[in-house]
Protein backbone atom coordinates (compact mmCIF):
# COMPACT_ATOMS: atom_id res chain seq x y z
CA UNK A 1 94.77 123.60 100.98
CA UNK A 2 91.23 121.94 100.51
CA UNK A 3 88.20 123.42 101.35
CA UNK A 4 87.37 120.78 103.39
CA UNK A 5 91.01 121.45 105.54
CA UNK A 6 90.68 125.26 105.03
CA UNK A 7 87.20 125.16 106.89
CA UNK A 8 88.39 122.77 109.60
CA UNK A 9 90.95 124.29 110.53
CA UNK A 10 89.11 128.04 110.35
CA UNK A 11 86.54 125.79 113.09
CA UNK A 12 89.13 124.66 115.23
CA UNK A 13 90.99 128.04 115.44
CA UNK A 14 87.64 129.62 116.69
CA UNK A 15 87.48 126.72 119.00
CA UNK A 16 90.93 126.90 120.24
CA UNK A 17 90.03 130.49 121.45
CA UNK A 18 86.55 129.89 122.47
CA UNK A 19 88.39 127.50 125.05
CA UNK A 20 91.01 130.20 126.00
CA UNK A 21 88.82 132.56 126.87
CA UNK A 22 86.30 130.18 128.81
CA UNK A 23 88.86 129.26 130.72
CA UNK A 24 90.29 132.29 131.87
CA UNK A 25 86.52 133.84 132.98
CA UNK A 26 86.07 130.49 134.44
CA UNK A 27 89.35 130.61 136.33
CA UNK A 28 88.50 134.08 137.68
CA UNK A 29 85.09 133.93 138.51
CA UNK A 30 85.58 130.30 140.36
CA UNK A 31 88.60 131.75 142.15
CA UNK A 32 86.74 135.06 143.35
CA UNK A 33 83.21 133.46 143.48
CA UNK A 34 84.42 130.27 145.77
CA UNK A 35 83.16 127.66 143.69
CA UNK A 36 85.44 124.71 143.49
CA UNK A 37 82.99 123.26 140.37
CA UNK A 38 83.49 125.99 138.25
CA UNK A 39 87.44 126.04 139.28
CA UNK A 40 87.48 122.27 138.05
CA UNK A 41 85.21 123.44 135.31
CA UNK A 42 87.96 125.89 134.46
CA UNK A 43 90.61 123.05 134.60
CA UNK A 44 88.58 121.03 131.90
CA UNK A 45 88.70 123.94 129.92
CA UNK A 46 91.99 124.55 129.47
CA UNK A 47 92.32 121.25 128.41
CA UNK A 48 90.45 121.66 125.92
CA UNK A 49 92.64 124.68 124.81
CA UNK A 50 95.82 122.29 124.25
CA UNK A 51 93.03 119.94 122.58
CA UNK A 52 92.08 122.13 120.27
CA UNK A 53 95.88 123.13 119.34
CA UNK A 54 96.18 119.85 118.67
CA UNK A 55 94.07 119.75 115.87
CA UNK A 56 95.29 122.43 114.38
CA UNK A 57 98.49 121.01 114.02
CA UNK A 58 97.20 117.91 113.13
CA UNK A 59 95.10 119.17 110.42
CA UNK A 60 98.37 120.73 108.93
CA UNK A 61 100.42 117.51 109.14
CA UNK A 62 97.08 115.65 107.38
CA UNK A 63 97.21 118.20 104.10
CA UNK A 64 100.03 116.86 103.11
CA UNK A 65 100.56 115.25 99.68
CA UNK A 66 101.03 111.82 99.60
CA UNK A 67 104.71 111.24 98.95
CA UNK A 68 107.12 107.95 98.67
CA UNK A 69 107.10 107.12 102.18
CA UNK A 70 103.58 107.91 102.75
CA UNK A 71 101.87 106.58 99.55
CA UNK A 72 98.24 106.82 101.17
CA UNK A 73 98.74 110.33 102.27
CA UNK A 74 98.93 111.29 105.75
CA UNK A 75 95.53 111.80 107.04
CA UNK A 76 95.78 108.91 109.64
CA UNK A 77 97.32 111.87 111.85
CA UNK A 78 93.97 112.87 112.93
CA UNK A 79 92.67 109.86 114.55
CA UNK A 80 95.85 109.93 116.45
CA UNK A 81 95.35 113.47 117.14
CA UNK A 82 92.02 112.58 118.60
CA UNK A 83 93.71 110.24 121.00
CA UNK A 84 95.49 112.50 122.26
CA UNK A 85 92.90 115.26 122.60
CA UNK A 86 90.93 111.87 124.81
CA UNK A 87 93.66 111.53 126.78
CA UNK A 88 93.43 115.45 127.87
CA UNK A 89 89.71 114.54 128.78
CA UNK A 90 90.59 111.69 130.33
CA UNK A 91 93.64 113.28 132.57
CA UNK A 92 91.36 116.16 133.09
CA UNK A 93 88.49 114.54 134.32
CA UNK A 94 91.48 112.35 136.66
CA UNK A 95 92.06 115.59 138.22
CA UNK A 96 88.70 117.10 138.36
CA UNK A 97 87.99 113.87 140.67
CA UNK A 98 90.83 114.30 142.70
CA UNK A 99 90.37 117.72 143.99
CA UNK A 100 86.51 116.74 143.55
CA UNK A 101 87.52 114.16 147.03
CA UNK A 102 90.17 116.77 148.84
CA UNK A 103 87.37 119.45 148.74
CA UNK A 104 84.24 117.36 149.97
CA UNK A 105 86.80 116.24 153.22
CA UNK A 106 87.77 119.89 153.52
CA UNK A 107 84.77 122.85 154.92
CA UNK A 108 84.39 125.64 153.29
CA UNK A 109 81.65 127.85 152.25
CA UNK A 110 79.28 128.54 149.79
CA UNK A 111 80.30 129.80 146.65
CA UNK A 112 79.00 133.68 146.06
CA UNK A 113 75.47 133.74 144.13
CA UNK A 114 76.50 135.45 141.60
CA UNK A 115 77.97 132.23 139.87
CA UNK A 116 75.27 130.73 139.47
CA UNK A 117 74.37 133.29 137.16
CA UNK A 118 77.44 133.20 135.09
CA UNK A 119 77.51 129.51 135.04
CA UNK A 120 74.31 129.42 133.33
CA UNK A 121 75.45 132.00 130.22
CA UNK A 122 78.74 129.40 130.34
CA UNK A 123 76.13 126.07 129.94
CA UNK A 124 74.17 128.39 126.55
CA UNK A 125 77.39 129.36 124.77
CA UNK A 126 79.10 125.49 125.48
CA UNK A 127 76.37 124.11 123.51
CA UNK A 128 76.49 126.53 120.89
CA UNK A 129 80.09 126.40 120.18
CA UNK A 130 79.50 122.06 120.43
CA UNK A 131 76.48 122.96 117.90
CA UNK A 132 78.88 124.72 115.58
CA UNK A 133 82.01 122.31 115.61
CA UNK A 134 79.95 119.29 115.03
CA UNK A 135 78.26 120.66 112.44
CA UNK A 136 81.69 121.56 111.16
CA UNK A 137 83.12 118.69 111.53
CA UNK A 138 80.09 116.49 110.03
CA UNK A 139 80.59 118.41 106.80
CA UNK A 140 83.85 117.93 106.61
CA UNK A 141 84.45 114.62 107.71
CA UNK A 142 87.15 115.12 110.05
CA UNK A 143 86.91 113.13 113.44
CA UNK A 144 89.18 115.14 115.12
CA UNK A 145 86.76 118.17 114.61
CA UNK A 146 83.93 115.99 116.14
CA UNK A 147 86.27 114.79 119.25
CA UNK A 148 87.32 118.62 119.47
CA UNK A 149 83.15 118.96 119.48
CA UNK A 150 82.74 116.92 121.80
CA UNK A 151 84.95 118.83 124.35
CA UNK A 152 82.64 121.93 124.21
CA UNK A 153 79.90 119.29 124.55
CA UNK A 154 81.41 117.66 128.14
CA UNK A 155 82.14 121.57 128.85
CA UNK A 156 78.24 121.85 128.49
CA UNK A 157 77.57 118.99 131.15
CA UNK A 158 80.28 120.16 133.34
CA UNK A 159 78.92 123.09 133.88
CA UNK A 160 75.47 122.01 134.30
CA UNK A 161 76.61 119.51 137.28
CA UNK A 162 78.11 122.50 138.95
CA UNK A 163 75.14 124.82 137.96
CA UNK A 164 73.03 122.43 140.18
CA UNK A 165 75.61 122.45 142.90
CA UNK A 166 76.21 125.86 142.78
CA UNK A 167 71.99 126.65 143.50
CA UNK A 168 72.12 123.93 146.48
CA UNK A 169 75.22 125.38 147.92
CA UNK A 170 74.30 128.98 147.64
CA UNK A 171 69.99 128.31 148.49
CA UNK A 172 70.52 125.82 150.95
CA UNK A 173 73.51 127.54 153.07
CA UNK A 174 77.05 127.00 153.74
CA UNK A 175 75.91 123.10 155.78
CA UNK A 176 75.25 122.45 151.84
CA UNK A 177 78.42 123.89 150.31
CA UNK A 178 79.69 120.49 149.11
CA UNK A 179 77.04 119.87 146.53
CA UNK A 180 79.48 122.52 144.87
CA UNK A 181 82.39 119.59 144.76
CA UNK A 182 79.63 116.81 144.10
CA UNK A 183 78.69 118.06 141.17
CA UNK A 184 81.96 118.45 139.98
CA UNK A 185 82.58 114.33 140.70
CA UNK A 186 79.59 113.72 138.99
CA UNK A 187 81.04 115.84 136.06
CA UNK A 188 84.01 113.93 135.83
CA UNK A 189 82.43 110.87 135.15
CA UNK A 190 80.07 112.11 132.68
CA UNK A 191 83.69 113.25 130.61
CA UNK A 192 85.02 109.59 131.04
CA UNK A 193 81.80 108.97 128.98
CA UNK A 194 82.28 111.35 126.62
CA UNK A 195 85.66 110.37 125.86
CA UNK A 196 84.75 106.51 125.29
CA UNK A 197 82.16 107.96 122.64
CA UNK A 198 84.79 110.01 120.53
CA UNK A 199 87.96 107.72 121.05
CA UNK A 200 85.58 104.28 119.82
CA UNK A 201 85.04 105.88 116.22
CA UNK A 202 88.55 106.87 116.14
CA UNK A 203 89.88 103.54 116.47
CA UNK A 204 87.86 101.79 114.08
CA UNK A 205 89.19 104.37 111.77
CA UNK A 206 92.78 103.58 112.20
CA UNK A 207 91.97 100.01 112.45
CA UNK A 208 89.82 100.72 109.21
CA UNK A 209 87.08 99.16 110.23
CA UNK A 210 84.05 98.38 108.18
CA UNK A 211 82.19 101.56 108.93
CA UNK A 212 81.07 103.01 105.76
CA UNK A 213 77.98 101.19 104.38
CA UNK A 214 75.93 104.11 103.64
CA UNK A 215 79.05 105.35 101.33
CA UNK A 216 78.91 101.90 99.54
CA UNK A 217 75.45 102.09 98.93
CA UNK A 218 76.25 105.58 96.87
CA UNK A 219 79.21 104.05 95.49
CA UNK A 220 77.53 100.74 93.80
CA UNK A 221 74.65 103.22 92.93
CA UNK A 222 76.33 105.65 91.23
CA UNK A 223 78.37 102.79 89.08
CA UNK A 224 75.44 101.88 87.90
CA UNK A 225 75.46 104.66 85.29
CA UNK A 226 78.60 103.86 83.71
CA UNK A 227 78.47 102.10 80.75
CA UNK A 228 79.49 98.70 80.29
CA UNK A 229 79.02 97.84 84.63
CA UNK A 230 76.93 94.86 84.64
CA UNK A 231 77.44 94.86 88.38
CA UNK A 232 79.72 95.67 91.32
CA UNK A 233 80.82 93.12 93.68
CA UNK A 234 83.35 93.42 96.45
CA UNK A 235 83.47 97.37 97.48
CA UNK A 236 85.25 98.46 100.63
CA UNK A 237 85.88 101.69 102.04
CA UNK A 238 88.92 103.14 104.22
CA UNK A 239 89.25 106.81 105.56
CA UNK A 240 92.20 108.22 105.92
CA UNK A 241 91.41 112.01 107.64
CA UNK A 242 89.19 113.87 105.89
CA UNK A 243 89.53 111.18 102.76
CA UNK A 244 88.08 108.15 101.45
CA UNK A 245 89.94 105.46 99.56
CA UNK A 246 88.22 102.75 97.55
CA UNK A 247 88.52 99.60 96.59
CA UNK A 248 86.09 98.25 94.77
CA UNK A 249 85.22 94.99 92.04
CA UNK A 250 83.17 95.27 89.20
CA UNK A 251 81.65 92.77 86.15
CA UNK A 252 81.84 93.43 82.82
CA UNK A 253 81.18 91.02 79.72
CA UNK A 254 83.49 88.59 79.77
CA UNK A 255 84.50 88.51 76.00
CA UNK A 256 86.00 92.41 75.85
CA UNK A 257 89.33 92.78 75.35
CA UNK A 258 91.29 93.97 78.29
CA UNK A 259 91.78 96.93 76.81
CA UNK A 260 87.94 97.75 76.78
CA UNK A 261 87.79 96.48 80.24
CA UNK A 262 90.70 98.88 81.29
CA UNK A 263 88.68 101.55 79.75
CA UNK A 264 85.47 100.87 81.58
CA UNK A 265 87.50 100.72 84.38
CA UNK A 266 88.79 104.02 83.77
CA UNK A 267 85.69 105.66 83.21
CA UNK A 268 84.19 104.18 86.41
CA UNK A 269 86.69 106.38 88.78
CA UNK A 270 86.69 109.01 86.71
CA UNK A 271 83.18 109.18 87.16
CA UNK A 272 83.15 108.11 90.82
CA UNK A 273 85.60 110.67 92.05
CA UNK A 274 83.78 113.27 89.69
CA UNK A 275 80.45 112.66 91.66
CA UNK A 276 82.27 111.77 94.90
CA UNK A 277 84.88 114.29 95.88
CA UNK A 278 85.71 113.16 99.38
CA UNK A 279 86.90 110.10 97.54
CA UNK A 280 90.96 110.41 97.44
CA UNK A 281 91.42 107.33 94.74
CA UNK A 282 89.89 104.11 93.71
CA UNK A 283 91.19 101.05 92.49
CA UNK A 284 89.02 99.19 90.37
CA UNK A 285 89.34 95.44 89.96
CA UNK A 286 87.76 93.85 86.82
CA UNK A 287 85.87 90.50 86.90
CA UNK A 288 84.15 88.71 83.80
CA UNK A 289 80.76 88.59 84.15
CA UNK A 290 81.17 84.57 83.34
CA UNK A 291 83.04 84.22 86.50
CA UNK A 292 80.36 85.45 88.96
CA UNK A 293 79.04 82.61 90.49
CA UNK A 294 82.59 80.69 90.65
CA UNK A 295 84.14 84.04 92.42
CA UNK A 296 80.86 84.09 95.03
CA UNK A 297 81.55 80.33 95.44
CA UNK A 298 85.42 80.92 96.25
């Protein structure tokens, strides 16, 4: 196992029971405090519990070696992880809605003061855990990390919808006990957000978008320092999990031999995946320099 996969999936084991336990508390002190926004709260947690088994197991599956039916490896497992993990936000914010609706038509009285309280520890350790996974999953590359992020994130907002709700309910008096359920509608729609923002990257990676010009930039500047580059031309830039694969076209004098121009070539992604160790492989297409302007032309 990688670093890079041994401290993912270290992160998204402490998530996984972060989420477990938040839910439970949430469950119980929603249930015995009469707050229906910290019961739906408690619903979007658990979510987030299958979520984050999710990427456990997807992280596994991704390790893998590349192998004769899977030549590229098999890190395109996380972006489809991270659908799935945007469907649970999706389907629970669906549900947070729906008994969001039933519980505004329905009188009932205020939740007990004392969640208010709780809530508000909840909202302070959300953020950390988000401020932890991201970080995570920033170093690591790994947008399943950042989706699983993002549900401590919308965990965050949730309960800071029904912390609001939860002080007009229990100040203003039971004629103001369905602020409690507003807040948790308002919640919902904040997830739908937040699962548009982590589902968007995740398709351009299986759709291996052009996303990566930053990389290039290192990537052209680092070939610079090989010897025998006169310049790089074409360079693009696929990720496949936590992994980068490169293709990329370089100029060299055009009266070598091709075995000199192999060599250069060799040394290139030698050097490249020395410097750049994210990088999985590289394959290196050779141009003569003579040919420049005819292969910009074409």
């Amino acid at each position: 196992m990688s670093l890079n996969h041994e401290k993912a999936e270290k992160t998204a084991w402490f998530s996984l029971i972060g989420n477990f336990i938040m839910a439970a508390v949430k469950a119980l002190v929603g249930y015995f405090g009469n707050s229906y926004a910290l019961i739906a709260d408690a619903i979007e947690s658990t979510g987030d519990v299958f979520a984050s088994a999710l990427v456990i197991v997807g992280f596994r599956y991704a390790k893998r070696p590349p192998d004769e039916n899977h030549p590229y490896g098999h890190g395109k497992v996380e972006p489809l992880i991270t659908f799935v993990v945007v469907g649970f936000l999706v389907a629970s914010a669906t549900l947070i809605i729906i008994e969001s609706i039933h519980n505004i038509q329905t009188p009932h009285k205020a939740p007990a003061s004392y969640t208010l309280w709780f809530i508000g520890g909840v909202i302070l350790t959300k953020e950390l855990f988000f401020r932890f996974v991201s970080k995570s999953g920033e170093e690591v590359g790994s947008t399943s990390l950042k989706a699983d992020a993002w549900h401590h994130r919308s965990d965050a907002i949730t309960s800071a919808c029904a912390f609001v709700g939860i002080a007009i309910a229990v100040y203003m008096g039971d004629s103001w006990a369905q602020a409690d359920d507003w807040a948790a509608l308002i919640a919902s729609l904040i997830i739908f957000y937040n699962a548009y923002k982590i589902f968007r990257p995740a398709l351009g990676e299986i759709m291996d978008e052009h996303l990566y010009d930053d990389f290039i930039l290192v990537i052209r500047e680092k070939s610079k320092s090989v010897a025998g580059i006169i310049e790089t031309e074409k360079c693009w830039v696929r990720k496949s999990g936590m992994r980068y694969w490169v293709d990329l076209h370089i100029h060299v004098d055009g009266n070598l031999s091709v075995h000199e121009g192999h060599t250069i070539a060799h040394n290139l992604k030698k050097h490249l995946m020395d410097e750049l160790p994210e990088i999985e492989d590289i394959l290196v297409h050779v141009e003569p320099s003579d040919d420049v302007q005819r292969v910009q032309e074409d």
